[in-house]
PDB file of N, CA and C in Angstrom:
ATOM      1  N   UNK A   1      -5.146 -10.897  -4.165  1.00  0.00           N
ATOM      2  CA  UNK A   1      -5.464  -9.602  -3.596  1.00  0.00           C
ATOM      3  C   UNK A   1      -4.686  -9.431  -2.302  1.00  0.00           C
ATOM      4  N   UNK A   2      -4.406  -8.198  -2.044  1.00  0.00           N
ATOM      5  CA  UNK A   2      -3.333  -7.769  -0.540  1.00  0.00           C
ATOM      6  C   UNK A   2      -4.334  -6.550  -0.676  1.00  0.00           C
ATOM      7  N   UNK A   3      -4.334  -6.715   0.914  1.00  0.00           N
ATOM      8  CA  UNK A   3      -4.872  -4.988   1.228  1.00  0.00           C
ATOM      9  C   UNK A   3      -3.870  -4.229   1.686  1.00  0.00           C
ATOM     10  N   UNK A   4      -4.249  -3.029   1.693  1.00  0.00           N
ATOM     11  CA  UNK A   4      -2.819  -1.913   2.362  1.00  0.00           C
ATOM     12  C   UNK A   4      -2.363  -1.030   1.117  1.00  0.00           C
ATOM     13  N   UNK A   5      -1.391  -0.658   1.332  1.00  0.00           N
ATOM     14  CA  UNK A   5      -0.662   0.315   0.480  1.00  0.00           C
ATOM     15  C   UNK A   5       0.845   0.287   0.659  1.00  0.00           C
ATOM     16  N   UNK A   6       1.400   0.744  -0.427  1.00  0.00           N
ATOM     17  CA  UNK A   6       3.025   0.701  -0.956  1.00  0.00           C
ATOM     18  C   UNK A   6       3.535   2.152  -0.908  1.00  0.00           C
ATOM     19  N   UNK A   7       4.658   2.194   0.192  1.00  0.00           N
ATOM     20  CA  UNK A   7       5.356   3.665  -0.022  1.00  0.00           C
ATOM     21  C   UNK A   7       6.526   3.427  -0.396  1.00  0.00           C
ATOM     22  N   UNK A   8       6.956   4.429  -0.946  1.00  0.00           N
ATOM     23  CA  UNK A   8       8.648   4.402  -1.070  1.00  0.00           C
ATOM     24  C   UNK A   8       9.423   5.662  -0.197  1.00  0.00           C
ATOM     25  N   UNK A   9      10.182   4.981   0.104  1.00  0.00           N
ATOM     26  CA  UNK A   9      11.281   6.222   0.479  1.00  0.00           C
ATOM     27  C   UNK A   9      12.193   6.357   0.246  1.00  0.00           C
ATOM     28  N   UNK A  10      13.085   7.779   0.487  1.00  0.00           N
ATOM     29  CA  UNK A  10      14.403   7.841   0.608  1.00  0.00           C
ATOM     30  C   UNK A  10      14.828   8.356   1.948  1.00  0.00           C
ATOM     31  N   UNK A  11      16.170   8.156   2.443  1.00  0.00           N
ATOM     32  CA  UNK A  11      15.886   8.604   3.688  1.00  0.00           C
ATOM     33  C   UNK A  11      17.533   9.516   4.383  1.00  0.00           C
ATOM     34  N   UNK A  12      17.914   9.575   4.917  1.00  0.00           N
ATOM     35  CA  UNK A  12      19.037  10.225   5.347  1.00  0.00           C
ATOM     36  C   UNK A  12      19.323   9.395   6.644  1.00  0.00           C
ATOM     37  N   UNK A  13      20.841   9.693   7.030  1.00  0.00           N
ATOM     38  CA  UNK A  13      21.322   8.668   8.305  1.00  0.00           C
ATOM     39  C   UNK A  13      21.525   9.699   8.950  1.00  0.00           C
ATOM     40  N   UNK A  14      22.253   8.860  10.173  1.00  0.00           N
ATOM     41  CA  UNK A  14      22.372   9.742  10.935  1.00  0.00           C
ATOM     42  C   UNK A  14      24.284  10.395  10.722  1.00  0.00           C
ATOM     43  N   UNK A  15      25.042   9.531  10.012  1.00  0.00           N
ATOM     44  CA  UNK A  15      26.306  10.085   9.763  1.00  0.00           C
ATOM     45  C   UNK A  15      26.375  11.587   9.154  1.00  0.00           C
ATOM     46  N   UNK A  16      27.417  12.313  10.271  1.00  0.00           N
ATOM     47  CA  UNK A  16      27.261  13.145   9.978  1.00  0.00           C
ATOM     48  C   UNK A  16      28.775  13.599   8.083  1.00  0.00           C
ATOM     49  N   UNK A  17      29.068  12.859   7.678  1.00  0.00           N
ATOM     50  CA  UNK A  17      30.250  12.652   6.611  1.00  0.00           C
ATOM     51  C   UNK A  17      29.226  12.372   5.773  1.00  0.00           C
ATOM     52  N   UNK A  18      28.529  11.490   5.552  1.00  0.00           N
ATOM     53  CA  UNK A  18      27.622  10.991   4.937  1.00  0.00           C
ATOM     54  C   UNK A  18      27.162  11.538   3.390  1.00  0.00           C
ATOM     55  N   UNK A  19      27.095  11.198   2.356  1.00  0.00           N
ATOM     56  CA  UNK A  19      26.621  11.752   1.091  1.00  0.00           C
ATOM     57  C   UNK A  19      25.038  12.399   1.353  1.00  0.00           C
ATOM     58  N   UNK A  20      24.512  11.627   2.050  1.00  0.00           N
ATOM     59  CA  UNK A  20      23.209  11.987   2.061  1.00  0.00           C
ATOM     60  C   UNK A  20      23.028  13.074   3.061  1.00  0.00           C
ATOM     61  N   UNK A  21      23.886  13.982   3.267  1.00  0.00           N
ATOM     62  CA  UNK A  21      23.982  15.344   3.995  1.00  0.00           C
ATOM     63  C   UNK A  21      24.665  16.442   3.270  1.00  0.00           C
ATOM     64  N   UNK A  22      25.005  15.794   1.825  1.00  0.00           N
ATOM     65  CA  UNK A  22      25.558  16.733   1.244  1.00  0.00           C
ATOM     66  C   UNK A  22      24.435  17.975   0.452  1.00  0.00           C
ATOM     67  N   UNK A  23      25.027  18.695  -0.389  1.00  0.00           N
ATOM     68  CA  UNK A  23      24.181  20.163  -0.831  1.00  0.00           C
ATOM     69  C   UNK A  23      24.040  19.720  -2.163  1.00  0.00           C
ATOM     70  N   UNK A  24      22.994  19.416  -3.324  1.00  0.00           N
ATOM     71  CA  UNK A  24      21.701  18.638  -2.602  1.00  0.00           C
ATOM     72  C   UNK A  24      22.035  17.144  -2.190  1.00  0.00           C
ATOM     73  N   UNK A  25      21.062  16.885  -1.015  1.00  0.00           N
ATOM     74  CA  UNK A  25      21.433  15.663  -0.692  1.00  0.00           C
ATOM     75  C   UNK A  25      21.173  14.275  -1.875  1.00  0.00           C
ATOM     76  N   UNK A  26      21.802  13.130  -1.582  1.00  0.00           N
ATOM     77  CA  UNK A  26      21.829  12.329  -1.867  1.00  0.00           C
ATOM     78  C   UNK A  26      21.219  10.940  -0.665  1.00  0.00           C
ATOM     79  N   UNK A  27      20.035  11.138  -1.447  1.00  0.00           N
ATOM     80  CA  UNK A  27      19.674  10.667   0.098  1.00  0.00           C
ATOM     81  C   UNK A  27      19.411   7.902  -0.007  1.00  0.00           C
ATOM     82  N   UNK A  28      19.315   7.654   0.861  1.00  0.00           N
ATOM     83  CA  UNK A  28      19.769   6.056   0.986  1.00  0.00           C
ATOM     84  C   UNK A  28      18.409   6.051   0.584  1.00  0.00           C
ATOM     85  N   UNK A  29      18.883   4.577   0.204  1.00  0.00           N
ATOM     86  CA  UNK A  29      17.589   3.960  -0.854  1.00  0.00           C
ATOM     87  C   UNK A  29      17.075   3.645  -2.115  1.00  0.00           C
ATOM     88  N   UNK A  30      16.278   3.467  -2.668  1.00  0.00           N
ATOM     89  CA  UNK A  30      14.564   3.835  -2.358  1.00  0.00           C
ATOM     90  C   UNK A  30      14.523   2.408  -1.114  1.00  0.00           C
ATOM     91  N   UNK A  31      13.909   2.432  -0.195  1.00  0.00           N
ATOM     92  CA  UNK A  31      13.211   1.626   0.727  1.00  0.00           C
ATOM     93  C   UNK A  31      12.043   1.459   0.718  1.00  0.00           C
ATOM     94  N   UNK A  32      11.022   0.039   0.798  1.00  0.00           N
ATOM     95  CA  UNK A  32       9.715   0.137   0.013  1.00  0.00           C
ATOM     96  C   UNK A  32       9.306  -0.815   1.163  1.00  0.00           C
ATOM     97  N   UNK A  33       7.902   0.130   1.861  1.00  0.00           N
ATOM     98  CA  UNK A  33       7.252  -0.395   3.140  1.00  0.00           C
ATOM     99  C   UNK A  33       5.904  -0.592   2.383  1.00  0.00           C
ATOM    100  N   UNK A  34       4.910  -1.727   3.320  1.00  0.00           N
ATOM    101  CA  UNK A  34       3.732  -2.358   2.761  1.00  0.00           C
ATOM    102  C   UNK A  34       2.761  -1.952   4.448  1.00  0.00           C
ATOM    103  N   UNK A  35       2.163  -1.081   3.721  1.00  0.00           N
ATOM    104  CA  UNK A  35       1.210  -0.970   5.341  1.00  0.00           C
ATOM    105  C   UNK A  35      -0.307  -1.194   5.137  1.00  0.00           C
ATOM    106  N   UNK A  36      -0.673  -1.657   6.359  1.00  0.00           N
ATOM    107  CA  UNK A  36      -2.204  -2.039   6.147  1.00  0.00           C
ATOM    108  C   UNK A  36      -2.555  -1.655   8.099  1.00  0.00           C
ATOM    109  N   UNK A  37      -3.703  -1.518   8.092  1.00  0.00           N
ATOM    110  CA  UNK A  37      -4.818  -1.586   9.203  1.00  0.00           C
ATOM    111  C   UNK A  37      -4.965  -3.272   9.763  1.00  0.00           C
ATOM    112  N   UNK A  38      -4.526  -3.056  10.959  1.00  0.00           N
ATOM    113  CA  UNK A  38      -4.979  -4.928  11.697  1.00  0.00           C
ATOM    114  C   UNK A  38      -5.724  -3.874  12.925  1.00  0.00           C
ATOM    115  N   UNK A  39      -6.719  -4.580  13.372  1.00  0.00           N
ATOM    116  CA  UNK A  39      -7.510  -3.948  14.743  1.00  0.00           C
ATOM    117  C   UNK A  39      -6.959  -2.550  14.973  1.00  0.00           C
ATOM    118  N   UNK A  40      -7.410  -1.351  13.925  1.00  0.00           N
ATOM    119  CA  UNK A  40      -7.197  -0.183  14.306  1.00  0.00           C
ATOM    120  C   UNK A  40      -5.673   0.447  14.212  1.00  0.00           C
ATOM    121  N   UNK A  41      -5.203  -0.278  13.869  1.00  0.00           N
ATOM    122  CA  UNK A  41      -3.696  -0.273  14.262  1.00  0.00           C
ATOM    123  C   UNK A  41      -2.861  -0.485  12.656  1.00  0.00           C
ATOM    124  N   UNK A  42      -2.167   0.658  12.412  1.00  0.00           N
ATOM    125  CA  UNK A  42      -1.054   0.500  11.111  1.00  0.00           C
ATOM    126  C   UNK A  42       0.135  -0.635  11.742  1.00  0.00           C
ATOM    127  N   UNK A  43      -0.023  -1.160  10.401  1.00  0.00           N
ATOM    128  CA  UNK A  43       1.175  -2.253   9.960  1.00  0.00           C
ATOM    129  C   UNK A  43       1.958  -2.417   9.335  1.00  0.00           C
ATOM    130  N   UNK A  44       3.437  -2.223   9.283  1.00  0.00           N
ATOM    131  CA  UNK A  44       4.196  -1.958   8.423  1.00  0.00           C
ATOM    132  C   UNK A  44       5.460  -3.257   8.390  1.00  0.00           C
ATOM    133  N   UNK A  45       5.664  -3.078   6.868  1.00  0.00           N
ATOM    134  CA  UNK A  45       6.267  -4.074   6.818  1.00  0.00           C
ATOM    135  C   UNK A  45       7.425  -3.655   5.639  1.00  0.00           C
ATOM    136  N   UNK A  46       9.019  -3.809   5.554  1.00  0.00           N
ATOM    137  CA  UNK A  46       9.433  -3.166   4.627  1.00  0.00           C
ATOM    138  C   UNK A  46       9.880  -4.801   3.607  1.00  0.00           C
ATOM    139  N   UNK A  47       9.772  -4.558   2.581  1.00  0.00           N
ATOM    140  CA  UNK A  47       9.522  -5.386   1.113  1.00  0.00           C
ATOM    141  C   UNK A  47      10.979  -4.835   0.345  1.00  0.00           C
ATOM    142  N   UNK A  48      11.533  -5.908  -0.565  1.00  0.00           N
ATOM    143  CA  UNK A  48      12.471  -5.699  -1.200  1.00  0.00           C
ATOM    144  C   UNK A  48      11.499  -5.264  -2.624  1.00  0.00           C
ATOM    145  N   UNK A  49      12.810  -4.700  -3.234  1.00  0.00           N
ATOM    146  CA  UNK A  49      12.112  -4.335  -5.193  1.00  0.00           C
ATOM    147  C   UNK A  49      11.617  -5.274  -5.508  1.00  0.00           C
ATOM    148  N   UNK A  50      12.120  -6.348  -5.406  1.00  0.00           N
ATOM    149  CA  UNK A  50      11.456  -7.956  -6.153  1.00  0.00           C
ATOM    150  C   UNK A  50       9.992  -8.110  -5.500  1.00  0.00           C
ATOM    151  N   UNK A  51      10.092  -7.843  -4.654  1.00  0.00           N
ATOM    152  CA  UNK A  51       8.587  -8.145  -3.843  1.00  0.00           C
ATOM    153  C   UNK A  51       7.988  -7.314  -4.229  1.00  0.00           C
ATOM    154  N   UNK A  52       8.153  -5.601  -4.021  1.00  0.00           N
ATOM    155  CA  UNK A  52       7.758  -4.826  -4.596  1.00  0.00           C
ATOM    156  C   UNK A  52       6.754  -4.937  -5.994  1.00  0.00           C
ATOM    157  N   UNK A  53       7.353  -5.843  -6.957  1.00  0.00           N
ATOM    158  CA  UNK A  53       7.443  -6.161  -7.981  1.00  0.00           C
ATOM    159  C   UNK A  53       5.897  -6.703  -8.465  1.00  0.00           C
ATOM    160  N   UNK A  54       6.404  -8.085  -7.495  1.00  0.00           N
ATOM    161  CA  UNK A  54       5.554  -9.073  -7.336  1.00  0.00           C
ATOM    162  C   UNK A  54       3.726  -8.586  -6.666  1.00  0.00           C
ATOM    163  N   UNK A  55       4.246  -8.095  -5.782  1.00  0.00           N
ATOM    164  CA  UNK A  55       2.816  -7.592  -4.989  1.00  0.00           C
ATOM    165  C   UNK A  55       2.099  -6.560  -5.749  1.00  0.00           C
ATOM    166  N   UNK A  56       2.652  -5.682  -5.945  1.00  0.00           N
ATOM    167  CA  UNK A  56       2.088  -4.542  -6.385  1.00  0.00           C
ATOM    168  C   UNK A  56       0.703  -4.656  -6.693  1.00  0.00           C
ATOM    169  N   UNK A  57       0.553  -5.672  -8.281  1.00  0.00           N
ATOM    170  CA  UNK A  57      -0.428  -5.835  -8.670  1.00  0.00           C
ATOM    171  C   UNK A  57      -1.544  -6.232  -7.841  1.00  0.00           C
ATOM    172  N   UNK A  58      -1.315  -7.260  -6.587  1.00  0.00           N
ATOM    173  CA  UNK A  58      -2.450  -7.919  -5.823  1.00  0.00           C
ATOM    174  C   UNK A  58      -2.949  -6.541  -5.494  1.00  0.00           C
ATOM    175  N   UNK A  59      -2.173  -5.365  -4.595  1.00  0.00           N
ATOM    176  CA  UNK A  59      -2.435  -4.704  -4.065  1.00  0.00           C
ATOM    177  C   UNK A  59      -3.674  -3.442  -5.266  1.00  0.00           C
ATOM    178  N   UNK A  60      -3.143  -3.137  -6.289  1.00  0.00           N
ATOM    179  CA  UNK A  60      -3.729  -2.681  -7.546  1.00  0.00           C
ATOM    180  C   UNK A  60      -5.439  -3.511  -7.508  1.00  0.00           C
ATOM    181  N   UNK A  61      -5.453  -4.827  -7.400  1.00  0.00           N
ATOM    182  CA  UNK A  61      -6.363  -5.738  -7.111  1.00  0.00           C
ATOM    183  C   UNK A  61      -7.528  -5.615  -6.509  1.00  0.00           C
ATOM    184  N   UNK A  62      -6.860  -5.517  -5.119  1.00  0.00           N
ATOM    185  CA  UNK A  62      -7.667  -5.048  -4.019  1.00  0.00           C
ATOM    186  C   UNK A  62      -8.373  -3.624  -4.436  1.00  0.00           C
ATOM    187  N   UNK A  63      -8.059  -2.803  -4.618  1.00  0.00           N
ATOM    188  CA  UNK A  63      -7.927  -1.329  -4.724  1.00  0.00           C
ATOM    189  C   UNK A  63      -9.552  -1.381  -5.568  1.00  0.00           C
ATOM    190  N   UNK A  64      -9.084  -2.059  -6.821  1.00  0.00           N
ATOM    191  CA  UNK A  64      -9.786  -2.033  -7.727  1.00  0.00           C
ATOM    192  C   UNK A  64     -11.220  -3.014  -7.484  1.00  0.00           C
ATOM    193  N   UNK A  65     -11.281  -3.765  -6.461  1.00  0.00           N
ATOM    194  CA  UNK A  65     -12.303  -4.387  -5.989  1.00  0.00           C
ATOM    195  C   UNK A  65     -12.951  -3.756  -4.970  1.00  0.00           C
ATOM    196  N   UNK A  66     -12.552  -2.848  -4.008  1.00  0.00           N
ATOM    197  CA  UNK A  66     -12.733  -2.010  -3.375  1.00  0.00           C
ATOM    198  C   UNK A  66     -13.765  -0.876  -4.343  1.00  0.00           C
ATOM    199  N   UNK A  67     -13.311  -0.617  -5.192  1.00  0.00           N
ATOM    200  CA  UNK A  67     -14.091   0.368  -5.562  1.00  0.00           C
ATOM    201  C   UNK A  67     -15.373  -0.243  -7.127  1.00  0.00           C
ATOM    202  N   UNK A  68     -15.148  -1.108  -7.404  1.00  0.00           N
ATOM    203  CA  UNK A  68     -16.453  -2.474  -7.696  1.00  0.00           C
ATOM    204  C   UNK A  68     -17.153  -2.243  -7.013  1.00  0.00           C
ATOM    205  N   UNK A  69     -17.261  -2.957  -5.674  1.00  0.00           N
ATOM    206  CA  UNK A  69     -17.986  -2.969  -4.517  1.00  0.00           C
ATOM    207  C   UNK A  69     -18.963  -1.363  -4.162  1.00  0.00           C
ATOM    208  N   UNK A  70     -17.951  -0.628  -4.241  1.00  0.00           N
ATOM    209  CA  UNK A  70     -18.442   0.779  -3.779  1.00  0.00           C
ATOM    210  C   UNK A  70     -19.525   0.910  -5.504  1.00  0.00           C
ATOM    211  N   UNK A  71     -19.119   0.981  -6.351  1.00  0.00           N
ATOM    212  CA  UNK A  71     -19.968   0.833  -7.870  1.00  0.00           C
ATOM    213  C   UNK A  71     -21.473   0.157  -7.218  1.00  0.00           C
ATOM    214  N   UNK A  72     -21.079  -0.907  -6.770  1.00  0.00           N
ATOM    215  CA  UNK A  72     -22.484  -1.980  -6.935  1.00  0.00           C
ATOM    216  C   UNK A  72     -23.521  -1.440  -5.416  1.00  0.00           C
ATOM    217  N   UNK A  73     -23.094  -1.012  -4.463  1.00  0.00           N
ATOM    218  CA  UNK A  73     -23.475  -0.589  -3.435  1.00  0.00           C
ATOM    219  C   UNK A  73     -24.225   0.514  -3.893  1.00  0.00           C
ATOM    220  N   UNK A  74     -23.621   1.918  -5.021  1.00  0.00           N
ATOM    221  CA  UNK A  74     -24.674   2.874  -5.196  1.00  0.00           C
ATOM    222  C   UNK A  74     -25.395   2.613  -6.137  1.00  0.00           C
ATOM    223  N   UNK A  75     -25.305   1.586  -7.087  1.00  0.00           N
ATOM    224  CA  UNK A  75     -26.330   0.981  -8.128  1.00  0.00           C
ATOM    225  C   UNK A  75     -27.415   0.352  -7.423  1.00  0.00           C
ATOM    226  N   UNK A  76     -27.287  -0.561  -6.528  1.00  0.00           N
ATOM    227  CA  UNK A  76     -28.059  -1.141  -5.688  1.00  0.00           C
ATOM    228  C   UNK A  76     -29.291   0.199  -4.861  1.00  0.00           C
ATOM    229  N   UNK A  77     -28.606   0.815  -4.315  1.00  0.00           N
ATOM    230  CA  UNK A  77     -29.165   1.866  -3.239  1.00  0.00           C
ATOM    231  C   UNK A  77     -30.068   2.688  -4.231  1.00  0.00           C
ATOM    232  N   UNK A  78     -29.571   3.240  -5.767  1.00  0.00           N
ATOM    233  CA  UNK A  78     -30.374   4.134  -6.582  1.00  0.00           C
ATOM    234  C   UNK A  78     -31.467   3.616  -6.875  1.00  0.00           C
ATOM    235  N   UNK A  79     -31.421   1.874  -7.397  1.00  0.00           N
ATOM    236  CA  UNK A  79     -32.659   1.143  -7.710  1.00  0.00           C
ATOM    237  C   UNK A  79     -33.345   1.085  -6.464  1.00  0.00           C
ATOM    238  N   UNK A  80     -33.002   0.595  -4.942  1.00  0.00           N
ATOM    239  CA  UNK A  80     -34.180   1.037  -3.304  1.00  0.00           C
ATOM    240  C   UNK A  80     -34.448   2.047  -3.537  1.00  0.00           C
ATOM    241  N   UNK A  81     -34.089   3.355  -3.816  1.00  0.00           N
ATOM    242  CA  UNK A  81     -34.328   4.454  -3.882  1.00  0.00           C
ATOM    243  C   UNK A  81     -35.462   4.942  -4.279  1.00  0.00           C
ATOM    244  N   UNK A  82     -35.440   4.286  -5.612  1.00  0.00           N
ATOM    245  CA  UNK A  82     -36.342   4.696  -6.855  1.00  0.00           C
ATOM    246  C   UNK A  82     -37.157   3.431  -7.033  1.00  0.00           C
ATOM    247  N   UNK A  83     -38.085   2.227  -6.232  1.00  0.00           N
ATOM    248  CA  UNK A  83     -38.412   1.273  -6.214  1.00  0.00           C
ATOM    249  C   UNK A  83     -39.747   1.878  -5.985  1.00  0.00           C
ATOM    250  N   UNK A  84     -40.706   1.614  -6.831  1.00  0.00           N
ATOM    251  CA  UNK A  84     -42.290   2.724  -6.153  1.00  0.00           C
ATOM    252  C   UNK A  84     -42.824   1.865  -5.256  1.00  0.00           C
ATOM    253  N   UNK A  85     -42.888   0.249  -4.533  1.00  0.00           N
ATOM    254  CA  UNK A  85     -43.108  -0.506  -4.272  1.00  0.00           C
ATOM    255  C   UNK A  85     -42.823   0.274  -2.438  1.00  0.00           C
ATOM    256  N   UNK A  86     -41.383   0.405  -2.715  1.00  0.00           N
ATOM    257  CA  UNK A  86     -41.445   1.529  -0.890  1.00  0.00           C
ATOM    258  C   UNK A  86     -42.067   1.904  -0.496  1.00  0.00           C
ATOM    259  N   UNK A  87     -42.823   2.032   0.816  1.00  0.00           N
ATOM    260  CA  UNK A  87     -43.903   3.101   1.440  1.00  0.00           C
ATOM    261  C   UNK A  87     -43.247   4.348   1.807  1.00  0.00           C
ATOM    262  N   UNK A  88     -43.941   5.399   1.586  1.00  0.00           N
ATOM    263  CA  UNK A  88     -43.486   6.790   2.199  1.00  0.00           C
ATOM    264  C   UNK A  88     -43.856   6.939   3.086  1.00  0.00           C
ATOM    265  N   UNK A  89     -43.040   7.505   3.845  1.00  0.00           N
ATOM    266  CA  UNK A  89     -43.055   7.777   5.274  1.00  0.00           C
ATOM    267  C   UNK A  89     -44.084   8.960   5.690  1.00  0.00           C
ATOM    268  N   UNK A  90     -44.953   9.589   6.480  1.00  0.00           N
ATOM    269  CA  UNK A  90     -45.810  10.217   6.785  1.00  0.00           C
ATOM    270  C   UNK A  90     -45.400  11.631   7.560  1.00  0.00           C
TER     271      UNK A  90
END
Protein backbone atom coordinates (compact mmCIF):
# COMPACT_ATOMS: atom_id res chain seq x y z
CA UNK A 1 0.00 0.00 0.00
CA UNK A 2 1.31 3.85 -0.81
CA UNK A 3 -0.82 6.65 0.12
CA UNK A 4 -1.15 9.79 -2.12
CA UNK A 5 -2.03 10.11 -5.62
CA UNK A 6 -0.54 9.92 -9.30
CA UNK A 7 -0.69 12.88 -11.80
CA UNK A 8 0.47 13.13 -15.13
CA UNK A 9 1.51 15.92 -17.08
CA UNK A 10 2.43 17.58 -20.04
CA UNK A 11 4.07 20.67 -19.91
CA UNK A 12 5.62 23.51 -22.11
CA UNK A 13 9.26 25.22 -21.70
CA UNK A 14 10.24 28.09 -21.60
CA UNK A 15 12.02 28.11 -25.31
CA UNK A 16 10.65 30.34 -27.18
CA UNK A 17 11.53 28.00 -30.95
CA UNK A 18 10.33 25.22 -29.14
CA UNK A 19 7.68 22.56 -30.65
CA UNK A 20 5.76 22.84 -27.67
CA UNK A 21 4.75 26.53 -28.64
CA UNK A 22 3.73 25.57 -31.81
CA UNK A 23 -0.26 25.86 -33.22
CA UNK A 24 -1.49 23.11 -31.62
CA UNK A 25 1.09 22.68 -29.23
CA UNK A 26 3.11 19.80 -28.76
CA UNK A 27 3.65 19.88 -25.45
CA UNK A 28 7.15 17.73 -23.18
CA UNK A 29 6.46 14.63 -21.61
CA UNK A 30 4.05 12.86 -20.03
CA UNK A 31 5.90 13.61 -16.53
CA UNK A 32 4.42 11.51 -13.64
CA UNK A 33 4.47 13.13 -9.97
CA UNK A 34 3.42 11.00 -6.69
CA UNK A 35 1.93 13.38 -4.04
CA UNK A 36 0.82 12.72 -0.61
CA UNK A 37 0.08 14.86 2.74
CA UNK A 38 3.20 14.68 5.50
CA UNK A 39 2.16 17.16 8.57
CA UNK A 40 -0.35 19.21 6.57
CA UNK A 41 1.90 19.75 3.93
CA UNK A 42 1.79 18.29 0.01
CA UNK A 43 4.59 16.11 -1.13
CA UNK A 44 5.68 15.66 -4.32
CA UNK A 45 7.77 13.50 -5.84
CA UNK A 46 8.28 12.95 -9.73
CA UNK A 47 8.44 8.91 -10.67
CA UNK A 48 9.59 7.47 -13.96
CA UNK A 49 6.88 5.20 -16.28
CA UNK A 50 8.51 2.11 -14.79
CA UNK A 51 7.75 3.24 -11.36
CA UNK A 52 4.71 4.57 -12.47
CA UNK A 53 4.07 1.10 -13.41
CA UNK A 54 5.09 -0.55 -10.46
CA UNK A 55 3.30 1.67 -7.80
CA UNK A 56 0.25 2.35 -9.21
CA UNK A 57 -1.37 -0.65 -7.94
CA UNK A 58 -0.11 -0.12 -4.10
CA UNK A 59 -1.57 3.21 -4.54
CA UNK A 60 -5.11 1.57 -6.16
CA UNK A 61 -4.54 -0.46 -2.69
CA UNK A 62 -4.61 2.10 -0.41
CA UNK A 63 -7.54 3.81 -2.10
CA UNK A 64 -9.42 0.74 -1.93
CA UNK A 65 -8.74 0.16 1.82
CA UNK A 66 -9.57 3.55 2.51
CA UNK A 67 -12.88 3.11 1.45
CA UNK A 68 -13.30 -0.71 3.31
CA UNK A 69 -12.68 1.14 6.30
CA UNK A 70 -15.19 3.94 5.48
CA UNK A 71 -17.79 0.57 4.53
CA UNK A 72 -17.12 -0.91 8.06
CA UNK A 73 -17.29 2.45 10.03
CA UNK A 74 -21.06 3.03 8.62
CA UNK A 75 -21.99 -0.68 9.16
CA UNK A 76 -20.69 -0.44 12.58
CA UNK A 77 -22.44 3.10 13.43
CA UNK A 78 -26.04 1.73 11.71
CA UNK A 79 -25.91 -1.40 14.09
CA UNK A 80 -25.06 1.63 17.53
CA UNK A 81 -27.67 3.28 15.95
CA UNK A 82 -30.27 0.79 15.86
CA UNK A 83 -29.02 -1.21 19.16
CA UNK A 84 -32.41 -0.96 21.53
CA UNK A 85 -30.01 -1.67 24.43
CA UNK A 86 -29.00 2.48 24.06
CA UNK A 87 -30.68 4.79 26.46
CA UNK A 88 -32.59 7.73 25.02
CA UNK A 89 -31.77 10.77 25.86
CA UNK A 90 -34.54 12.93 27.71
Amino acid sequence: MLPGSLTERRLACTHAGCHCHDEPPKLHGPYFQWSRKVAAKTVSKTLSAEQVEEYRPWIDNEKRLRALVRELETLALSVLDSDPRTPKRR
